[in-house]
Structures are given as C-alpha cells and as structure tokens.
N, C-alpha and C. Protein backbone atom coordinates (compact mmCIF):
# COMPACT_ATOMS: atom_id res chain seq x y z
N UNK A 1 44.41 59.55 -62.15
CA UNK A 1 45.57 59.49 -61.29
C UNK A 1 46.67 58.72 -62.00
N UNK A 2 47.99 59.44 -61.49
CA UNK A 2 48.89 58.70 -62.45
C UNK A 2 49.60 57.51 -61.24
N UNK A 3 49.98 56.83 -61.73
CA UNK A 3 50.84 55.94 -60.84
C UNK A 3 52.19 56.11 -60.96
N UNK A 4 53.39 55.97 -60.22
CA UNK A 4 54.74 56.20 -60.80
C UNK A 4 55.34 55.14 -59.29
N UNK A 5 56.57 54.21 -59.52
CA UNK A 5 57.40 53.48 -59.16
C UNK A 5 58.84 52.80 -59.15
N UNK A 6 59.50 52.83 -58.83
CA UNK A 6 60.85 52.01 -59.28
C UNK A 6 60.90 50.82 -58.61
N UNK A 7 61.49 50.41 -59.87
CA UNK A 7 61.80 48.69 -58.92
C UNK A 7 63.09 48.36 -59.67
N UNK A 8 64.03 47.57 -58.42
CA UNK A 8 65.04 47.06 -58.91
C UNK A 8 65.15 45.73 -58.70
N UNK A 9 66.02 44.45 -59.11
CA UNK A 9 66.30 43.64 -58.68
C UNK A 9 67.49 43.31 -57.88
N UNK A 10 66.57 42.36 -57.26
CA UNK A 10 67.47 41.63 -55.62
C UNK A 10 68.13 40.57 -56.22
N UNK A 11 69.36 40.64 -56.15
CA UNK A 11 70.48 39.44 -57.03
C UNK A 11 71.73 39.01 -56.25
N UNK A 12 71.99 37.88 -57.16
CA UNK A 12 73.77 37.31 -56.26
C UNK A 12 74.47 36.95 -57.84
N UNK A 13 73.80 37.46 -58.26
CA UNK A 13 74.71 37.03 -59.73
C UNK A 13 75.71 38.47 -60.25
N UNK A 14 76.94 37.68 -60.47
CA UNK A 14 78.23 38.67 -60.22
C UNK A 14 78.41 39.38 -61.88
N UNK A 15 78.40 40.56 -61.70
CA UNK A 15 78.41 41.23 -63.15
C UNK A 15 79.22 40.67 -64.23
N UNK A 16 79.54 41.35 -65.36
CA UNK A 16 78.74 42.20 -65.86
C UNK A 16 77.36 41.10 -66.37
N UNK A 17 76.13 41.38 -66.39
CA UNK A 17 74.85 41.38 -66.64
C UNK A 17 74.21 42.65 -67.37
N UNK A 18 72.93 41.66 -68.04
CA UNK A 18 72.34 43.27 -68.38
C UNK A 18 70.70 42.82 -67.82
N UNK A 19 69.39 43.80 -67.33
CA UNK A 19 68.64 43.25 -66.80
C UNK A 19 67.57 43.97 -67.97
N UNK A 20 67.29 43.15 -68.11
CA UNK A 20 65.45 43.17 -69.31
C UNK A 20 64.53 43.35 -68.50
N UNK A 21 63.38 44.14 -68.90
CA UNK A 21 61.83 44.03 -68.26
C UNK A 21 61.01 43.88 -68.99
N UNK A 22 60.31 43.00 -68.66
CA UNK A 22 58.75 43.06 -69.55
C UNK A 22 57.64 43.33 -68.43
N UNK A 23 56.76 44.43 -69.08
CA UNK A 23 55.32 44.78 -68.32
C UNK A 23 54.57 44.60 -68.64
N UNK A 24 53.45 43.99 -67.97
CA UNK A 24 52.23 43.98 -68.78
C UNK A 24 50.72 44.66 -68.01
N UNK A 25 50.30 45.30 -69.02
CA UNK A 25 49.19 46.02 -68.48
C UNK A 25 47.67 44.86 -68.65
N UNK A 26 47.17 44.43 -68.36
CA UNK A 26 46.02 43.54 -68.51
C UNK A 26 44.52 44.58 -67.81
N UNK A 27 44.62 45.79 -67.23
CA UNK A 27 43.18 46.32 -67.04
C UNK A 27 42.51 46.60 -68.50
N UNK A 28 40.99 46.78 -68.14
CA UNK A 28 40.42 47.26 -69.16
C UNK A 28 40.81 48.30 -69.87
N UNK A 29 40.88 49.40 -69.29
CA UNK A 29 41.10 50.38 -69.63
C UNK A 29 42.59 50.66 -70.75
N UNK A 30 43.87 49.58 -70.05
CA UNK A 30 44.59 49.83 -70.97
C UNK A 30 44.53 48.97 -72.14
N UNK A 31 43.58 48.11 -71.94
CA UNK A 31 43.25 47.25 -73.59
C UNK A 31 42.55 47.81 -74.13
N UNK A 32 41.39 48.46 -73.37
CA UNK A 32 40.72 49.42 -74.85
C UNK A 32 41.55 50.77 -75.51
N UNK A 33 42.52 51.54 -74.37
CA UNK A 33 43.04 52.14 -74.78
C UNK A 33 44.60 51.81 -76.08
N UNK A 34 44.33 50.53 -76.09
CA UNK A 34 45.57 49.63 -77.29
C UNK A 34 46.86 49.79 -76.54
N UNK A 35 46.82 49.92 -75.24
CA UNK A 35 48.20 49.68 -74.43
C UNK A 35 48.79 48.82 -73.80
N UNK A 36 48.45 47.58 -73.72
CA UNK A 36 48.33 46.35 -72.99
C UNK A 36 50.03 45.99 -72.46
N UNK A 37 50.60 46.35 -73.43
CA UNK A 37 52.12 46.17 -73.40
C UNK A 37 52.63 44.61 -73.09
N UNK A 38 53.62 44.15 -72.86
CA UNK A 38 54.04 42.77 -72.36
C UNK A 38 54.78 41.93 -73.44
N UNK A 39 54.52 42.73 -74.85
CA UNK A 39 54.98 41.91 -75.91
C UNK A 39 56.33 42.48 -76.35
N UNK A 40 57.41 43.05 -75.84
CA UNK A 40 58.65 43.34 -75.88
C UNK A 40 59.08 43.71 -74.59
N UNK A 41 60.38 43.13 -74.51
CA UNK A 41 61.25 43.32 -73.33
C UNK A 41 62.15 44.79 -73.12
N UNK A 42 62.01 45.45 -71.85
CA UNK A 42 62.91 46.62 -71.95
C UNK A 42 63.40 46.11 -71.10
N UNK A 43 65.24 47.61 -71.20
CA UNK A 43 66.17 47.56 -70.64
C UNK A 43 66.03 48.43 -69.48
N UNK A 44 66.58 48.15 -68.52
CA UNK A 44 67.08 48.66 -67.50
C UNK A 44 67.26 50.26 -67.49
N UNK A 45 66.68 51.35 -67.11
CA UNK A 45 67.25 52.75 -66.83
C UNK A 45 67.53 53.31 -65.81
N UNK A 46 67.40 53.06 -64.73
CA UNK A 46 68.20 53.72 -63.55
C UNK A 46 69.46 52.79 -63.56
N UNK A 47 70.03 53.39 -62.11
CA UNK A 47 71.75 53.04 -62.34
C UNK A 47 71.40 52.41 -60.99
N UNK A 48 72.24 51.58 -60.75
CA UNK A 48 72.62 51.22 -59.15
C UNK A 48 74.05 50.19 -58.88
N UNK A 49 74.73 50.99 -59.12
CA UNK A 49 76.02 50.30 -58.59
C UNK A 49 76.63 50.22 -59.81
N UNK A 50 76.50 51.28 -60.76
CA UNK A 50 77.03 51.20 -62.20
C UNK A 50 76.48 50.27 -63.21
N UNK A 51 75.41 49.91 -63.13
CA UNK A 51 74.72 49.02 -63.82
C UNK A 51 73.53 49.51 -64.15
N UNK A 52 73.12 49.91 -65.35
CA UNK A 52 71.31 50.16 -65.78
C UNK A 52 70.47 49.03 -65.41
N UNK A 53 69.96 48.89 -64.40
CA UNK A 53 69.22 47.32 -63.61
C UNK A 53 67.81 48.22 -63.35
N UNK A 54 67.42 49.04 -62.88
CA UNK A 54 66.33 49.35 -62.41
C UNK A 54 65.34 50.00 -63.50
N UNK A 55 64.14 49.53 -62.93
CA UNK A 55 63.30 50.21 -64.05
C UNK A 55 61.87 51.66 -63.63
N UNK A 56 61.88 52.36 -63.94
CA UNK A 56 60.57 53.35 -63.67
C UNK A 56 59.35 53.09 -64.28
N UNK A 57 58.41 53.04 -63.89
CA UNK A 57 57.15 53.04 -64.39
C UNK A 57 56.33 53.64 -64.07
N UNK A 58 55.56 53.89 -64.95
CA UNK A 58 53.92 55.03 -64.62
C UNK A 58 52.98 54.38 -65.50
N UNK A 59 51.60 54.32 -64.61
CA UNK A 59 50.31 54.11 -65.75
C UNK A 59 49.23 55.40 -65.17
N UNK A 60 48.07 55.38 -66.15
CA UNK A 60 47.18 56.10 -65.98
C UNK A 60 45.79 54.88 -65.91
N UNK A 61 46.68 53.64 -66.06
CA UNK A 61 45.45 52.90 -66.55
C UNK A 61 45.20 51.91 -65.09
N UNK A 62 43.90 51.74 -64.60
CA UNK A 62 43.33 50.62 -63.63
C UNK A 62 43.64 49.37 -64.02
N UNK A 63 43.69 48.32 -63.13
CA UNK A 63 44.08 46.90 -63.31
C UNK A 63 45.06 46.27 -62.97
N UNK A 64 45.05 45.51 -63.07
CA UNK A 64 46.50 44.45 -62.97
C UNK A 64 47.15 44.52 -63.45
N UNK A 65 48.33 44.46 -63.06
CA UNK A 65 49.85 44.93 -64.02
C UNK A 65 51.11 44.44 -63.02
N UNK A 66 51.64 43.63 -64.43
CA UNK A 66 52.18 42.83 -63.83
C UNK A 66 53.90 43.17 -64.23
N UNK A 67 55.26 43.07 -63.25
CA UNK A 67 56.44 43.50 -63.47
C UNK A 67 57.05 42.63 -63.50
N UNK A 68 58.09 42.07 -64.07
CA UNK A 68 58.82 40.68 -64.12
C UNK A 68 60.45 41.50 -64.83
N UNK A 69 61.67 40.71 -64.04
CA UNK A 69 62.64 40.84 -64.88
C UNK A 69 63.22 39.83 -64.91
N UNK A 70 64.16 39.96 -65.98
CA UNK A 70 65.14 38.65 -66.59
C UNK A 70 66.64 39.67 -66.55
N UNK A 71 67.70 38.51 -66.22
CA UNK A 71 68.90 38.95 -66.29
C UNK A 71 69.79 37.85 -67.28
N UNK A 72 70.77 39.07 -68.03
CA UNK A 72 71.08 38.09 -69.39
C UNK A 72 72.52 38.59 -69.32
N UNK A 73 73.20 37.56 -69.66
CA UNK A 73 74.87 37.43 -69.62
C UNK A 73 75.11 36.90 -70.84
N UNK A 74 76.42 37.33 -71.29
CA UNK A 74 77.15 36.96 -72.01
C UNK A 74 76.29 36.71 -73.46
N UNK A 75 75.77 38.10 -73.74
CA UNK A 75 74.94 38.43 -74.91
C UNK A 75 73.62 38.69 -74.93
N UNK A 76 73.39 37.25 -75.02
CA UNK A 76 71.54 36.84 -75.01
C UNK A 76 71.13 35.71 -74.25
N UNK A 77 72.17 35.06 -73.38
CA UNK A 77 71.62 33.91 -72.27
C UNK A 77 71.02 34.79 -70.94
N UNK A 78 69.31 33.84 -70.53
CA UNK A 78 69.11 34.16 -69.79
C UNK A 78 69.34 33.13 -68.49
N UNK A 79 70.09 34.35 -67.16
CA UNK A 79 70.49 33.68 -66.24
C UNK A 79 69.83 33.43 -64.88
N UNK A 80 68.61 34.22 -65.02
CA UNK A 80 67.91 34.64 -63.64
C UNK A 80 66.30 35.33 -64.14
N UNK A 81 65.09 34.42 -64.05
CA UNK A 81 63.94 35.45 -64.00
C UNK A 81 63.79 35.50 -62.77
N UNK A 82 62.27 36.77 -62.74
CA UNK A 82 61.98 37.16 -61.34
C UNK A 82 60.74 36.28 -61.21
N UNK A 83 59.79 36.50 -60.32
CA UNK A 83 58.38 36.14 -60.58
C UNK A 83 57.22 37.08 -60.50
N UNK A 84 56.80 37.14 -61.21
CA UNK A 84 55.64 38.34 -61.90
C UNK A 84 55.79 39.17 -60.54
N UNK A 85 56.27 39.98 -60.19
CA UNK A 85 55.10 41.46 -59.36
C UNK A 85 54.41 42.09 -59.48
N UNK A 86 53.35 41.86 -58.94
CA UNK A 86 51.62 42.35 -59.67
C UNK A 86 51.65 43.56 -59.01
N UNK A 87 51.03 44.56 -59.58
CA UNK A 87 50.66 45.83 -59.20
C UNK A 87 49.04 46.49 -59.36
N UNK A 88 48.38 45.89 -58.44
CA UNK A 88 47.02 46.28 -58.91
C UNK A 88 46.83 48.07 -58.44
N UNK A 89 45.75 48.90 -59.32
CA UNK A 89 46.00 50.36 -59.93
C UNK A 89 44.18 49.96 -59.71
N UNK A 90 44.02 50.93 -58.87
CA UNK A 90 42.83 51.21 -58.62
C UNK A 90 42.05 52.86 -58.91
C-alpha cells in the first residue's frame, strides 16, 4: 500500500520566506530498503498563497516517519521550526 499526503505549515511569519523539509523514514523496511531519508532538507512544492510552502509525500514503507519543517529568511537564517509530525504507516 502506498501512502500519499500534504502538509503545509501553520505560520504568522510575514513573507517573503522559503520553507525546508526534512523527512525521515525510521521503519524497518525503509532501512533495509537504504531509504531512511532525513539527511537533507527539501523545498517546499505546492503553492499556497504564492509561496512553494507545502510539501507531498508518499511511502511504500511501514514505520515511523517523521515530518518536520523549518522556515528560512533572508537567505539561510532559520526563523521558525515545526515539531516532528510523526506519521506511523502500518
């Protein structure tokens, strides 16, 4: 079974911003499969309000998985994390 989701972030911080994601897969399945992910940050691909902020995701893999974003201004300062949103995939 595949999984598929969007998530955006809930904010008061006044543009322009850009919003980073890091995911991490921690089930078995996606560590034996060498997918674990979490060790680079992505950008934002959906739109919402003219801004690439939201992100899509799909796994095939069981476990815990965890969604977190960071919002970064004025280059590379970060101004806002989230706190992990776990997604357990049964």
């Amino acid at each position: 079974m595949i999984y598929v989701d969007n998530f955006f972030p809930i904010l008061s911080i006044a543009p322009p911003y850009k919003v980073k994601w890091q995911i991490t897969n921690t089930g078995n399945e996606a560590i034996e499969a060498g997918c674990p992910r979490g060790d680079k940050f992505e950008s934002g691909e959906l739109v919402r309000a003219g801004i690439a902020c939201g992100k899509e995701e799909s796994t095939a893999y069981t476990g815990k998985h965890y969604v977190q974003c960071f919002i970064i201004k004025n280059g590379n300062q970060c101004v806002g994390v989230s706190k992990p949103f776990i997604v357990n995939i049964k």
